[in-house]
Protein backbone atom coordinates (compact mmCIF):
# COMPACT_ATOMS: atom_id res chain seq x y z
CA UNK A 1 5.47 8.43 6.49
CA UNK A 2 6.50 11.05 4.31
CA UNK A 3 9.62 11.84 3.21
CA UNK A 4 12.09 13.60 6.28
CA UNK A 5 10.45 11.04 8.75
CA UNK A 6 7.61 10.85 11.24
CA UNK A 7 5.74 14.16 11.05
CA UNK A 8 3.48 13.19 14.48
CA UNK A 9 6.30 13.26 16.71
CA UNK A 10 6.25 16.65 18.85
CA UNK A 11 2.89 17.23 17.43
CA UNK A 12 0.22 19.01 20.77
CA UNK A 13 -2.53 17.33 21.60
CA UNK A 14 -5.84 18.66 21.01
CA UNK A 15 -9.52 18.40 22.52
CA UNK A 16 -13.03 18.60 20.92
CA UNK A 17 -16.11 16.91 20.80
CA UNK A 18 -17.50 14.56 18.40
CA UNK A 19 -19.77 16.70 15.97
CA UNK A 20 -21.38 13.23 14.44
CA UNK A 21 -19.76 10.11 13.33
CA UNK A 22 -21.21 7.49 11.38
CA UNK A 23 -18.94 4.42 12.05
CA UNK A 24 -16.81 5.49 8.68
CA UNK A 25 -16.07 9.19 9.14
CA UNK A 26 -17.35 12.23 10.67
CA UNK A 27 -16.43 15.51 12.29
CA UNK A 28 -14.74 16.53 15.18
CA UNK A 29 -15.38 20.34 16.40
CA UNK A 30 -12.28 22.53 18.64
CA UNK A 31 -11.76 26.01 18.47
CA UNK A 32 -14.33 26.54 16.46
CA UNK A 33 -12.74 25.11 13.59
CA UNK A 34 -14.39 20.94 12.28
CA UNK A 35 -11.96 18.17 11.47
CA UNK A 36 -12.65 15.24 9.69
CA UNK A 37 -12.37 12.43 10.82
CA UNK A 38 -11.81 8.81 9.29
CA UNK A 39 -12.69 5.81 11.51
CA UNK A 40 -8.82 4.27 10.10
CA UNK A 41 -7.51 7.23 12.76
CA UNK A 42 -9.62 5.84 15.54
CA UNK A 43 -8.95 4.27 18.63
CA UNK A 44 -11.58 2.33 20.07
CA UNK A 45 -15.46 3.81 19.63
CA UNK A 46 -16.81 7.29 18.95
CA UNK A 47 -20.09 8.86 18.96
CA UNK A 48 -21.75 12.21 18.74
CA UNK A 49 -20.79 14.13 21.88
CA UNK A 50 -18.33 11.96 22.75
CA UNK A 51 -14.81 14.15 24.24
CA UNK A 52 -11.79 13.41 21.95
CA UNK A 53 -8.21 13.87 22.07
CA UNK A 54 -6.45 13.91 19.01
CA UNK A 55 -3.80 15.56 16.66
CA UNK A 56 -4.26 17.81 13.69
CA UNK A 57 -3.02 15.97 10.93
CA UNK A 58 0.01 18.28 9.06
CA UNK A 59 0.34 16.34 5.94
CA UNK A 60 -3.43 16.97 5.05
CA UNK A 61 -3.78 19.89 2.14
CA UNK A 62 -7.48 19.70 1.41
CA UNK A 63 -9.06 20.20 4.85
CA UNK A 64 -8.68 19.86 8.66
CA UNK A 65 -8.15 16.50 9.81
CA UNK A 66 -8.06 14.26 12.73
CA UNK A 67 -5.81 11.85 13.74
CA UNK A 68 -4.72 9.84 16.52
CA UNK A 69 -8.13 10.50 17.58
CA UNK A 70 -9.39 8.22 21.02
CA UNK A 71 -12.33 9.19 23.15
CA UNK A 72 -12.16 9.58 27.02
CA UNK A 73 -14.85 7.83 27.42
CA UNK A 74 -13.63 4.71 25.23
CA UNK A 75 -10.25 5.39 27.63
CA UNK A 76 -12.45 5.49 31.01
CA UNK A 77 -13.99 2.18 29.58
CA UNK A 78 -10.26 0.48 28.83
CA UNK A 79 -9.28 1.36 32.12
CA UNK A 80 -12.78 -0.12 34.09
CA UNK A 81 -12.08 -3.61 31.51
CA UNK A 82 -8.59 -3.89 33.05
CA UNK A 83 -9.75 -3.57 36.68
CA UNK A 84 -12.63 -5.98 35.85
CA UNK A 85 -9.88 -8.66 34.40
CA UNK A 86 -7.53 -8.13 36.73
CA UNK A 87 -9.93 -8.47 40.05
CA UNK A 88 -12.34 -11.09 37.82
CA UNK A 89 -15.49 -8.97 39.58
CA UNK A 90 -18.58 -8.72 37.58
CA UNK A 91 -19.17 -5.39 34.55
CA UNK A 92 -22.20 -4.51 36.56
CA UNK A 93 -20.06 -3.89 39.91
CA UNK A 94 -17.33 -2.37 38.06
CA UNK A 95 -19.09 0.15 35.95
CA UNK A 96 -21.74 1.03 38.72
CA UNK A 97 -22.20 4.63 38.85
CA UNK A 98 -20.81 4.96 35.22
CA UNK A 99 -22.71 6.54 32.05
CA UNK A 100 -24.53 4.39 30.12
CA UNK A 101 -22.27 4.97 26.94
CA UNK A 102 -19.19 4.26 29.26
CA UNK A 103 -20.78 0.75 30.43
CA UNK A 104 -21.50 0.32 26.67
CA UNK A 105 -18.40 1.03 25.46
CA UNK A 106 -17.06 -1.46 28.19
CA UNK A 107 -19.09 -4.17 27.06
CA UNK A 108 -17.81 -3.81 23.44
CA UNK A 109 -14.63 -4.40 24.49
CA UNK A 110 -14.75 -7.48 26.68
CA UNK A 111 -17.26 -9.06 23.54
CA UNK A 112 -14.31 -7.57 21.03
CA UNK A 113 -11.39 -9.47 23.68
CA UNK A 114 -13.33 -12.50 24.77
């Protein structure tokens, strides 16, 4: 945190997609302007084409960048895990009629928590 205290508090949300991302970094493209991105300001998964909210970093001088970055896809997945642990029904029933990346990302979680 630099000095003067947290500079992410207040800061808007934004929303792009995933341009690519190769498990380390990548690029995130909103408003016609790309962000990096660095897998340490990830939540959860990402992959190309993936929908992203995140923040615009305001600290970073050398380029755009990312942060705070979480897919709604990875969040549609959190939220299916929690109904699946909290009713105990099987993944297939819960993510029935879900996209293939969302049952994915599902099943990386309950391997990641289990």
């Amino acid at each position: 945190v630099p000095p003067g205290g947290a500079p992410y508090i207040g800061l808007e949300n934004e929303m792009g997609k995933v341009k690519w991302f190769n498990g380390t970094y990548g690029f995130i493209k909103a408003n016609n302007v790309e962000y990096f991105v660095h897998h340490s300001d990830v939540t959860g998964f990402l992959s190309s084409g993936d929908t992203v909210n995140f923040k615009i970093d305001p600290t970073s001088e050398q380029y755009d960048k990312a942060i705070h970055v979480i897919s709604d896809e990875y969040e549609r997945a959190m939220y299916l895990v929690a109904r699946l642990l909290n009713s105990g029904a099987p993944l297939e029933e819960i993510t029935k009629g879900h996209s293939r990346k969302i049952r994915s990302y599902a099943k990386k979680i309950l391997r990641r928590i289990r």
